[in-house]
Protein backbone atom coordinates (compact mmCIF):
# COMPACT_ATOMS: atom_id res chain seq x y z
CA UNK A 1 -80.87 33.49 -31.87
CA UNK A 2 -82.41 33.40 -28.15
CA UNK A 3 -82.56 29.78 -27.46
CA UNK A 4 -85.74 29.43 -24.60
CA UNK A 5 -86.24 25.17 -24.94
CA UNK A 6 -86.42 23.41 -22.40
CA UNK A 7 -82.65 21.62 -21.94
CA UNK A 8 -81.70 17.72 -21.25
CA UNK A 9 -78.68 16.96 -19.75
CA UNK A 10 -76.86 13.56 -21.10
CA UNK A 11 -74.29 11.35 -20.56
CA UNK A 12 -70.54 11.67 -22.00
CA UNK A 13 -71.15 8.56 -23.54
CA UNK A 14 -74.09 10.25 -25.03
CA UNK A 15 -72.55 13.04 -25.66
CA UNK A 16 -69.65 11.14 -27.98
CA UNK A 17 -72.16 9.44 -30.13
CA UNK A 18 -74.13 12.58 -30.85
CA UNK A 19 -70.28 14.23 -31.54
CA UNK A 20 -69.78 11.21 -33.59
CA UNK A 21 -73.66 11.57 -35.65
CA UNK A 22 -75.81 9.37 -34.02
CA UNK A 23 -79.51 10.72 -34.65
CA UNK A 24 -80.93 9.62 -30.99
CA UNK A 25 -80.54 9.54 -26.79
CA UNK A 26 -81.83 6.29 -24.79
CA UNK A 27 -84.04 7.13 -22.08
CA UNK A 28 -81.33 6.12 -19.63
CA UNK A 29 -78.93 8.39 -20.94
CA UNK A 30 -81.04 11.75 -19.79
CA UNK A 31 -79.36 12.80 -16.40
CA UNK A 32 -80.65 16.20 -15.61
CA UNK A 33 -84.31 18.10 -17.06
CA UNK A 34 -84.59 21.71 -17.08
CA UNK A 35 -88.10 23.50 -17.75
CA UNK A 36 -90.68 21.59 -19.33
CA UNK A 37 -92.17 20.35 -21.95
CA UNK A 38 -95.04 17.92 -23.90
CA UNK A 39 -94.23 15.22 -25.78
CA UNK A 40 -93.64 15.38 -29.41
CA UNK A 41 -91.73 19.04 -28.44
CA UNK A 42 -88.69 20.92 -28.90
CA UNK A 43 -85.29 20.32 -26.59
CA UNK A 44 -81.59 21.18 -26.41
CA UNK A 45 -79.39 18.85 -25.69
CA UNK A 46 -76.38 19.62 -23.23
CA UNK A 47 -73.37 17.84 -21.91
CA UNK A 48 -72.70 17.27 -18.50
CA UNK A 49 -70.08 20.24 -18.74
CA UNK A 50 -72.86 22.47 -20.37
CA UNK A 51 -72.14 22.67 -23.48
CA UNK A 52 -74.51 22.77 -26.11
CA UNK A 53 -74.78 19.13 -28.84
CA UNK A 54 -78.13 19.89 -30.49
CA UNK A 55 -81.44 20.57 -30.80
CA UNK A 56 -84.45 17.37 -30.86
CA UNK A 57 -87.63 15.45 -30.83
CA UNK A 58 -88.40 14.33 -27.35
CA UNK A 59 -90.81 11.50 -26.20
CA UNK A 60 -90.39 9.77 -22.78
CA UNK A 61 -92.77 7.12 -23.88
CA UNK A 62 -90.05 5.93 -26.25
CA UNK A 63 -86.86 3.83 -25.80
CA UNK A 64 -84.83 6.58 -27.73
CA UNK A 65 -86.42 9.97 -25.69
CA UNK A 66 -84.50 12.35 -28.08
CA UNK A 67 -84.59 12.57 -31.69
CA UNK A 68 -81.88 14.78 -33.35
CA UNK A 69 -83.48 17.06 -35.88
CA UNK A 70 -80.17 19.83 -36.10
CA UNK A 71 -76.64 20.55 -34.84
CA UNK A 72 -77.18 24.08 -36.19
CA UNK A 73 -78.02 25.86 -33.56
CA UNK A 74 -79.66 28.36 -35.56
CA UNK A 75 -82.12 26.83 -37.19
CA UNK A 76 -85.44 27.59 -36.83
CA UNK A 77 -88.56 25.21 -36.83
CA UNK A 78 -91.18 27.15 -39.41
CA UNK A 79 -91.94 25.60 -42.54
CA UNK A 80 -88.71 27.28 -44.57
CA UNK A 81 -86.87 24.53 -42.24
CA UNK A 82 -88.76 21.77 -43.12
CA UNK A 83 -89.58 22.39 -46.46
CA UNK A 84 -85.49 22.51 -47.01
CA UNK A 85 -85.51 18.80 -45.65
CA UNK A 86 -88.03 17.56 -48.10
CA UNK A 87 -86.23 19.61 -51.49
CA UNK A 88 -82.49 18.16 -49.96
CA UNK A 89 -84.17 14.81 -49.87
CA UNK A 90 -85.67 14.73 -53.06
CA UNK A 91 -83.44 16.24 -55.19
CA UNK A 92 -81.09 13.53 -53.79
CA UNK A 93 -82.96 10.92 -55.45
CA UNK A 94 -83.45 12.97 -58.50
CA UNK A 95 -79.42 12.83 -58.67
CA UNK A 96 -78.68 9.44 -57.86
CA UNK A 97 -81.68 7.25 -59.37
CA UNK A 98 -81.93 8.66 -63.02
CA UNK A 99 -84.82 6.39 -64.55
CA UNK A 100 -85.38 4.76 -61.55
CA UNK A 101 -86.48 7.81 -59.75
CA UNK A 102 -90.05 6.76 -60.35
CA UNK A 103 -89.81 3.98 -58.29
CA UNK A 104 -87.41 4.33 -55.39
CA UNK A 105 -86.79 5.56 -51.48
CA UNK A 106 -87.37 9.25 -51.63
CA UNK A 107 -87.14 9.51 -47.37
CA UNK A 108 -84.97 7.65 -44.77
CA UNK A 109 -85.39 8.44 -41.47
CA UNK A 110 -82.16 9.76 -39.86
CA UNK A 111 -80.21 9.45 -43.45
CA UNK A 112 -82.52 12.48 -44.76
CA UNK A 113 -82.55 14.21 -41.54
CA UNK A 114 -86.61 13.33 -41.36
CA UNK A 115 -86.49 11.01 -38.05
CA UNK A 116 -88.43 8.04 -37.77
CA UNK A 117 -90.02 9.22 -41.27
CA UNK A 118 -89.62 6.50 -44.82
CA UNK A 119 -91.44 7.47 -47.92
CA UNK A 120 -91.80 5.38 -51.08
CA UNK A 121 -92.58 6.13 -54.39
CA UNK A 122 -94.14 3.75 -56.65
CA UNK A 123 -95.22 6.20 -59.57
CA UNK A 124 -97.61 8.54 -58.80
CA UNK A 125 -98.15 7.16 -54.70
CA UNK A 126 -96.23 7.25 -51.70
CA UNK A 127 -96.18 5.11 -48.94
CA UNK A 128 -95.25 6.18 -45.43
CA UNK A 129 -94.49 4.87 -42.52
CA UNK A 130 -94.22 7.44 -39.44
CA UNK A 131 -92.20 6.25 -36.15
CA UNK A 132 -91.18 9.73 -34.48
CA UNK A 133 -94.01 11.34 -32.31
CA UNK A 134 -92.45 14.76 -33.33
CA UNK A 135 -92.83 14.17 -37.16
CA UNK A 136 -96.19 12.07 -36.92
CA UNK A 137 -97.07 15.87 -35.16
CA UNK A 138 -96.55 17.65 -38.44
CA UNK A 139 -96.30 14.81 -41.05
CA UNK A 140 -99.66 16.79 -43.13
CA UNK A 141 -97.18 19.25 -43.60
CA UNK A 142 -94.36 17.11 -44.64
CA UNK A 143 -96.60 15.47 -46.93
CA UNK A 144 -97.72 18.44 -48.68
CA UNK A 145 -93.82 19.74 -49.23
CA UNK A 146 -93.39 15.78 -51.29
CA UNK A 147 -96.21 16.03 -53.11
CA UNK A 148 -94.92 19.85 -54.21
CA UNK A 149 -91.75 18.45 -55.38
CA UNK A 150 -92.71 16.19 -57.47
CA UNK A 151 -94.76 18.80 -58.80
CA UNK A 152 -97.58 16.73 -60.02
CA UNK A 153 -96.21 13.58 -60.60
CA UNK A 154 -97.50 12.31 -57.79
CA UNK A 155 -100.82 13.02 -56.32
CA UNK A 156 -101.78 10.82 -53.16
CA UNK A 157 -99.98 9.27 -50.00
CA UNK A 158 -101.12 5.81 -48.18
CA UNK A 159 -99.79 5.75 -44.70
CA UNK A 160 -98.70 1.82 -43.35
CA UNK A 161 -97.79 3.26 -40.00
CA UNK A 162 -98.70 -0.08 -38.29
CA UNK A 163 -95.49 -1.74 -37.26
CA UNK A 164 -94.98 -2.62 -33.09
CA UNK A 165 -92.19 0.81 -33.30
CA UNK A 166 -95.10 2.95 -32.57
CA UNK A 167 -96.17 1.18 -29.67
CA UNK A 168 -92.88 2.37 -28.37
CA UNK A 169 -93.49 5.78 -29.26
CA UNK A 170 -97.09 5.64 -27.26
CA UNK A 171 -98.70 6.24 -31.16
CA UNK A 172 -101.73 4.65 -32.49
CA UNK A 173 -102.00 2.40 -35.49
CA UNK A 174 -102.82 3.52 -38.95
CA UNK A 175 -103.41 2.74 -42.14
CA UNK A 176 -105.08 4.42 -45.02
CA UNK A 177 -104.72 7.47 -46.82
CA UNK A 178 -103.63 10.24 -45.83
CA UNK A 179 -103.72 12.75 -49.14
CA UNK A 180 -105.59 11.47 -51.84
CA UNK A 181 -106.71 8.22 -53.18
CA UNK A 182 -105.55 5.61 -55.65
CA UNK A 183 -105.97 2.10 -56.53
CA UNK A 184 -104.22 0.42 -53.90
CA UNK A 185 -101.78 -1.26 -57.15
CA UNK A 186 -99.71 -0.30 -59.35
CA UNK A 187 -96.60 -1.54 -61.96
CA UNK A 188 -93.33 -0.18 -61.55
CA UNK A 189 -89.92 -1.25 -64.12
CA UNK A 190 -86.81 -2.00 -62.43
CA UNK A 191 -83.93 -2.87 -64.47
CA UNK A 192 -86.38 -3.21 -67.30
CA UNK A 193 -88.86 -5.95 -65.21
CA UNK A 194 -92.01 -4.97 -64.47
CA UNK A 195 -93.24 -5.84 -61.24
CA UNK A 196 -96.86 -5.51 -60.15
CA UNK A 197 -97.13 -3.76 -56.25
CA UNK A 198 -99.40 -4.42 -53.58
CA UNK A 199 -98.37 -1.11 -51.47
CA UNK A 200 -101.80 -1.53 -49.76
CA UNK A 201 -101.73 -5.47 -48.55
CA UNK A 202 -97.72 -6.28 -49.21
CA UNK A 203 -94.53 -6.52 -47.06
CA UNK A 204 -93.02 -3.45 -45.74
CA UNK A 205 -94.55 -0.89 -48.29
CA UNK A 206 -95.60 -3.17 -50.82
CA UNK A 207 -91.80 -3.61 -52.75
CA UNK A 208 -88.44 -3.88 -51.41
CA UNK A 209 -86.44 -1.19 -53.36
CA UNK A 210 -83.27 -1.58 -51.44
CA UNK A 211 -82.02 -4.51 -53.83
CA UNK A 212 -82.37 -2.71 -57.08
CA UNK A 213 -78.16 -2.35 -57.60
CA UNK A 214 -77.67 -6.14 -56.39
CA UNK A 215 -80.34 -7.72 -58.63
CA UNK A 216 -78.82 -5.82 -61.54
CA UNK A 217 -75.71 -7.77 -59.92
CA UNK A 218 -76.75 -10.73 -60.31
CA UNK A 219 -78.90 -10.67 -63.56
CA UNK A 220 -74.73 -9.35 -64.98
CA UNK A 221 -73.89 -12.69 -64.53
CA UNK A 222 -77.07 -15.02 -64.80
CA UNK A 223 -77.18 -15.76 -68.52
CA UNK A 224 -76.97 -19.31 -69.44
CA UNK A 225 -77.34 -20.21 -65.77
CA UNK A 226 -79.84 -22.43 -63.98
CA UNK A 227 -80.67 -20.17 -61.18
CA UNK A 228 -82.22 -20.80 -58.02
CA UNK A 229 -84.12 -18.20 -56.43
CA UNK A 230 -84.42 -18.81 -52.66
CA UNK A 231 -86.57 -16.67 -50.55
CA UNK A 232 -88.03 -15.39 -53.75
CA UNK A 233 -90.69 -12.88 -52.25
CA UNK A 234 -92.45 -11.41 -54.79
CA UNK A 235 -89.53 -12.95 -57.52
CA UNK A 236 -87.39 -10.39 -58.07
CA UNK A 237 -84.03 -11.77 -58.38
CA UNK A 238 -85.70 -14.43 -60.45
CA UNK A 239 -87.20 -12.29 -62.92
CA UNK A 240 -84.15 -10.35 -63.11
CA UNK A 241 -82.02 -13.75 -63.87
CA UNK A 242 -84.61 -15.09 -66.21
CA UNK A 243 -84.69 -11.62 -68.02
CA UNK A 244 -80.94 -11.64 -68.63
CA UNK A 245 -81.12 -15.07 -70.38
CA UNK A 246 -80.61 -17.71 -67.40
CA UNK A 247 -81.04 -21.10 -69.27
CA UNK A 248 -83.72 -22.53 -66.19
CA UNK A 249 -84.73 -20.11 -63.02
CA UNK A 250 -86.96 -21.30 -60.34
CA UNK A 251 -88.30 -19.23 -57.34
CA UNK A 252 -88.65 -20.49 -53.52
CA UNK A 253 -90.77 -19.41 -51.18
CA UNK A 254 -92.82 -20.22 -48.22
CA UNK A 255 -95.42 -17.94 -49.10
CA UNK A 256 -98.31 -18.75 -50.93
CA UNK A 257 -99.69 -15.05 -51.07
CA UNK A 258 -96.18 -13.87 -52.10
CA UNK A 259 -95.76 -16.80 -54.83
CA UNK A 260 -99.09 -16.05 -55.94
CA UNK A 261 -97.44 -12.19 -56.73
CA UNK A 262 -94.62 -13.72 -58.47
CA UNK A 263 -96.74 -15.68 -60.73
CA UNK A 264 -98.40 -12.42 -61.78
CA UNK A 265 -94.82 -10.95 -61.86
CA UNK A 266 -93.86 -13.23 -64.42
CA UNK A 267 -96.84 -12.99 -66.66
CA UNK A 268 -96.30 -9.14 -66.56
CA UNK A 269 -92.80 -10.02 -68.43
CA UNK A 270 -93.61 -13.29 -70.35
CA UNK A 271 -90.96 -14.69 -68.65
CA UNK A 272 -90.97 -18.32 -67.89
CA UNK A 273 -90.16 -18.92 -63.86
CA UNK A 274 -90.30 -22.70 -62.09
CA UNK A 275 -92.14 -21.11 -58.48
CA UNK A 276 -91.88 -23.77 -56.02
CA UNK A 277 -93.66 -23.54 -52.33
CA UNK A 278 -91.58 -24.83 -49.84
CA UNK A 279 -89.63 -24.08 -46.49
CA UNK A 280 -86.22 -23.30 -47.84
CA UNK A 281 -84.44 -25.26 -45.56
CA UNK A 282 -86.48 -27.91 -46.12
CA UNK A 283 -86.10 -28.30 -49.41
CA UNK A 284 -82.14 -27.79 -49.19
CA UNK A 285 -82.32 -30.71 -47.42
CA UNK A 286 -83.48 -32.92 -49.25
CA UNK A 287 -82.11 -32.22 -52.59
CA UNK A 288 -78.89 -32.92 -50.38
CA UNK A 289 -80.12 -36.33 -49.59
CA UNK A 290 -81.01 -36.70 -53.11
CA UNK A 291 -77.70 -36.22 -54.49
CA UNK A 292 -77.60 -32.56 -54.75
CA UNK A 293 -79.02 -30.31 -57.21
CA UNK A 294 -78.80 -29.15 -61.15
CA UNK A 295 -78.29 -25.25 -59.96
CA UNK A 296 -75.00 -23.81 -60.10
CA UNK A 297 -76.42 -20.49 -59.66
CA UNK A 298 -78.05 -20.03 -56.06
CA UNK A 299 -79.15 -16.56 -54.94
CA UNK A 300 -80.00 -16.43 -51.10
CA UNK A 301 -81.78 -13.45 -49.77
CA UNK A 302 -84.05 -14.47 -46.53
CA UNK A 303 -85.77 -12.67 -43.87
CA UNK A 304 -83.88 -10.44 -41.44
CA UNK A 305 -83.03 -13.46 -38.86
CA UNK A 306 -82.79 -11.07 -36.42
CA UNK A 307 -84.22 -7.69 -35.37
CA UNK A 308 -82.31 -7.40 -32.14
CA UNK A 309 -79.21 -7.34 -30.47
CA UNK A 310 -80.22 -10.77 -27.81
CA UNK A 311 -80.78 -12.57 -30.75
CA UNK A 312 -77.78 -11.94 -33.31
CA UNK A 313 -76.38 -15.49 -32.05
CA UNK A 314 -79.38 -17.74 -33.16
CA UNK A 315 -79.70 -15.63 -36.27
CA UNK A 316 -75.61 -16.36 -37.19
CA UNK A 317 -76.55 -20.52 -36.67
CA UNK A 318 -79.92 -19.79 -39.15
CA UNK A 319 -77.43 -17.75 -41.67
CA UNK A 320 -74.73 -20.39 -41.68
CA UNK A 321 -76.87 -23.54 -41.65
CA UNK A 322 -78.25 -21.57 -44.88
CA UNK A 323 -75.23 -20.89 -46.27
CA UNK A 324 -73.42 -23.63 -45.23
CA UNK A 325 -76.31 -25.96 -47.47
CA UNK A 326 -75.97 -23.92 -50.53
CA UNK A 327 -72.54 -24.13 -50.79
CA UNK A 328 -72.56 -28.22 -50.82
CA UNK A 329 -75.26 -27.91 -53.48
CA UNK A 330 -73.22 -26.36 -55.91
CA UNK A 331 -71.07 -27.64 -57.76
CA UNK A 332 -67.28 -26.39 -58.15
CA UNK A 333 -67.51 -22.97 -60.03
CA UNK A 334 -71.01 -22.53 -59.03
CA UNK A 335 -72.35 -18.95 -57.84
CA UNK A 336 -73.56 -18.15 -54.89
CA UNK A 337 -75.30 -14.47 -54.03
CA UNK A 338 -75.80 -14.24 -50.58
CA UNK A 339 -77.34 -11.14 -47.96
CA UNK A 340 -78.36 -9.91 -44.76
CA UNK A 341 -81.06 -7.59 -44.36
CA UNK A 342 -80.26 -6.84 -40.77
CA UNK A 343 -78.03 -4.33 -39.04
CA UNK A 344 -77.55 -6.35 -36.01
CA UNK A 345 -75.68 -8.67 -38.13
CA UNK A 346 -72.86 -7.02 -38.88
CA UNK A 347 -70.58 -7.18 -41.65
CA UNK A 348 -68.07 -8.27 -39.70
CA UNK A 349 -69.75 -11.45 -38.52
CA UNK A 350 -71.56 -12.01 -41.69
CA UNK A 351 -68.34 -12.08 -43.28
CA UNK A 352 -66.95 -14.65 -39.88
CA UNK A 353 -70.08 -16.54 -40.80
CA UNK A 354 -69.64 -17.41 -44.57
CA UNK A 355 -65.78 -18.26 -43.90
CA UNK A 356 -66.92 -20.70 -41.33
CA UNK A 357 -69.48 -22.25 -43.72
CA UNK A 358 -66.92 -22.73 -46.37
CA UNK A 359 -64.52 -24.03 -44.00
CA UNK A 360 -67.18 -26.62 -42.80
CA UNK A 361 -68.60 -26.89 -46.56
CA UNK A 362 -64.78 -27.57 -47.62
CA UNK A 363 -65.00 -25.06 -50.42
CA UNK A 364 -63.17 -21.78 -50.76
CA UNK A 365 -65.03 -18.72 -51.98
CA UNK A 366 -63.59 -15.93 -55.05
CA UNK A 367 -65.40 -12.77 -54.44
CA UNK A 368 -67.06 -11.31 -57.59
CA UNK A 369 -69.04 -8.62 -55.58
CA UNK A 370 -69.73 -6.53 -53.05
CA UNK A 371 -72.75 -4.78 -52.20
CA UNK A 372 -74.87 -2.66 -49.76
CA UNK A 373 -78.65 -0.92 -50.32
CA UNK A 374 -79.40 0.91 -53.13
CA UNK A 375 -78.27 5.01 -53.10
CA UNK A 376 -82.00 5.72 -52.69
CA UNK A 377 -81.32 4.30 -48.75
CA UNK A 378 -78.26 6.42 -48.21
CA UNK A 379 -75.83 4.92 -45.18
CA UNK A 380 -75.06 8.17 -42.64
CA UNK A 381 -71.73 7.77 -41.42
CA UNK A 382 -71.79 7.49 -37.53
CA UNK A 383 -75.47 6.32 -37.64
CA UNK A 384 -74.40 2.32 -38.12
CA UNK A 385 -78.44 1.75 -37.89
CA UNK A 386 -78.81 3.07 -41.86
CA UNK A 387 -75.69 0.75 -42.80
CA UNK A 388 -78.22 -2.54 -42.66
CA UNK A 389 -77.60 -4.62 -46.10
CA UNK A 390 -74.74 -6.82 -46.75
CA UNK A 391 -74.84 -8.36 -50.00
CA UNK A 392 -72.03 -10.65 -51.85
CA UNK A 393 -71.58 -12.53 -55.01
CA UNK A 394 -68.99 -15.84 -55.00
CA UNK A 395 -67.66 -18.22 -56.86
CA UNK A 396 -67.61 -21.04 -55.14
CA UNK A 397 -64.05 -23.47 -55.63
């Protein structure tokens, strides 16, 4: 295949993380341009000996200029190409979810090959969220090739691209439909709970799918606990708990909108569910000063505490002072389900963090569990970025 793109020159460290499978190129690792080209276009991407890595997205607006798309270098860029993407991505799902495929991650950015692109199903919607100027370019397209494979089943796509990402791509805002029309609700099962979903006015894209294997986790082991649900969102691992027979659950957050949701969550199930409105760390403290509490079941699942690399070291403080409070509530042979959300946080120092708050807690910990995302939000080897969720289950003696 005559290859006419314009070519980028890179760095050798560069070069070994694209050798290694990492999807992008900083700006600051470009050292040479040859021909041009418009944003949003097509490049190859050489080393600094000349030989050829790949073939990308490029957008010198953004703080990662290239976007891999293939290492094949004879692919072609026509609709066969990216209609293969979409089928490979789906039929992924369709393997790996079983029931849950009506309700899950059907797109991943980098994972699926689609950069910068996520798509959600919740029955017969998707919700995107588009934040790669090369795939926001021909994302009609890519919407049409879903919608095909699912071959009916689902009918209309609302776009949430709204997050500060495309400001660094030099994109505008959007949200609102982009095929179709529906609702703006609907009720998915997971694990046999029904939860109602907000995908037009909720977090993210109106459910977060990613916990699906860990709340099935913890539900294994809730019966006849008394379960505290901190960070509860919209009360997922508390319905889950109260569902498999937990003798008393109740369901934290700081979020009136979101308790509101959890309320409704738990009148969808008949499920009976203590929600309780309160800073979590707050309220830690003072059933501490109290005397402790009647839990021995505590499932902690906050925020991502931080979204960057400068501030990984306040986030470990906020995930130990957490930590380090739930494990002086319980009492000896209590549980404790614990996560990070964030990739910045490694496991490695997630892991350094909860050995230091049992050390300072004077407890030791007897791993039950280990967990990452759900299969739906596949982790790409060499891309540490898709490897974001760290999830454990201990006893606590």
């Amino acid at each position: 295949m005559e290859r006419n793109y314009p070519v980028l020159t890179v760095t050798d460290k560069a070069e070994r993380a694209l050798r290694a499978g990492h999807p992008w190129v900083y700006g600051e690792e470009v050292t040479g341009v040859q021909g041009t080209y418009e944003p949003g276009g097509v490049v190859d991407v050489r080393s600094l000996k000349g030989r050829w890595l790949d073939v990308n997205f490029v957008n010198d607006h953004s703080k990662f200029r290239v976007h891999i798309m293939t290492r094949n270098g004879n692919d072609r860029f026509d609709e066969t190409f990216w209609r293969r993407r979409i089928h490979y991505a789906v039929e992924y799902r369709r393997a790996v979810m079983g029931a849950d495929f009506s309700a899950c991650r059907l797109v991943f950015g980098e994972a699926d090959g689609l950069p910068g692109l996520t798509v959600d199903r919740y029955n017969d919607v998707l919700t995107s969220e588009v934040l790669c100027l090369g795939i926001d370019r021909i994302k009609p397209m890519l919407y049409r090739f879903l919608l095909d494979e699912l071959g009916g089943a689902a009918t209309a796509v609302y776009e949430r691209s709204d997050g500060p990402l495309r400001d660094k791509e030099g994109l505008e805002h959007f949200c609102g439909w982009a095929v179709g029309e529906a609702s703006g609700r609907t009720i998915i099962t997971e694990n046999g709970v029904k939860f109602a979903v907000d995908y037009v006015n909720g977090q993210k894209t109106g459910f977060f799918l990613d916990q699906k294997v860990n709340r099935a986790a913890v539900a294994r082991i809730a019966g006849g606990k008394r379960v505290l649900d901190c960070f509860t969102h919209t009360g997922a691992f508390a319905l889950n708990a109260a569902l498999a027979g937990a003798e008393k659950v109740a369901a934290v957050d700081v979020s009136y909108e979101a308790l509101e949701m959890a309320k409704e969550n738990a009148r969808l199930n008949a499920l009976d569910v203590e929600f309780i409105q309160a800073n979590v760390f707050d309220l830690m403290t003072d059933m501490a000063a109290k005397g402790g509490s009647d839990y021995d079941f505590i499932v902690l699942d906050p925020p991502a505490f931080t979204k960057s690399g400068a501030t990984v070291k306040n986030a470990y403080t906020g995930y130990k002072e957490i930590n380090l409070k739930a494990m002086k509530l319980l009492p000896r042979g209590g549980f404790l389900a614990t996560c990070s959300c964030s990739h910045f946080m490694t496991d490695e120092l997630f892991r350094r963090m909860l050995t230091e708050a049992a050390a300072d807690a004077a407890v030791s910990l007897r791993q039950l569990y280990v967990g990452r995302q759900g299969p739906d939000h596949p982790i790409l080897w060499g891309v540490p970025e898709t490897d974001y969720l760290k999830f454990y289950i201990f006893q606590v003696v």
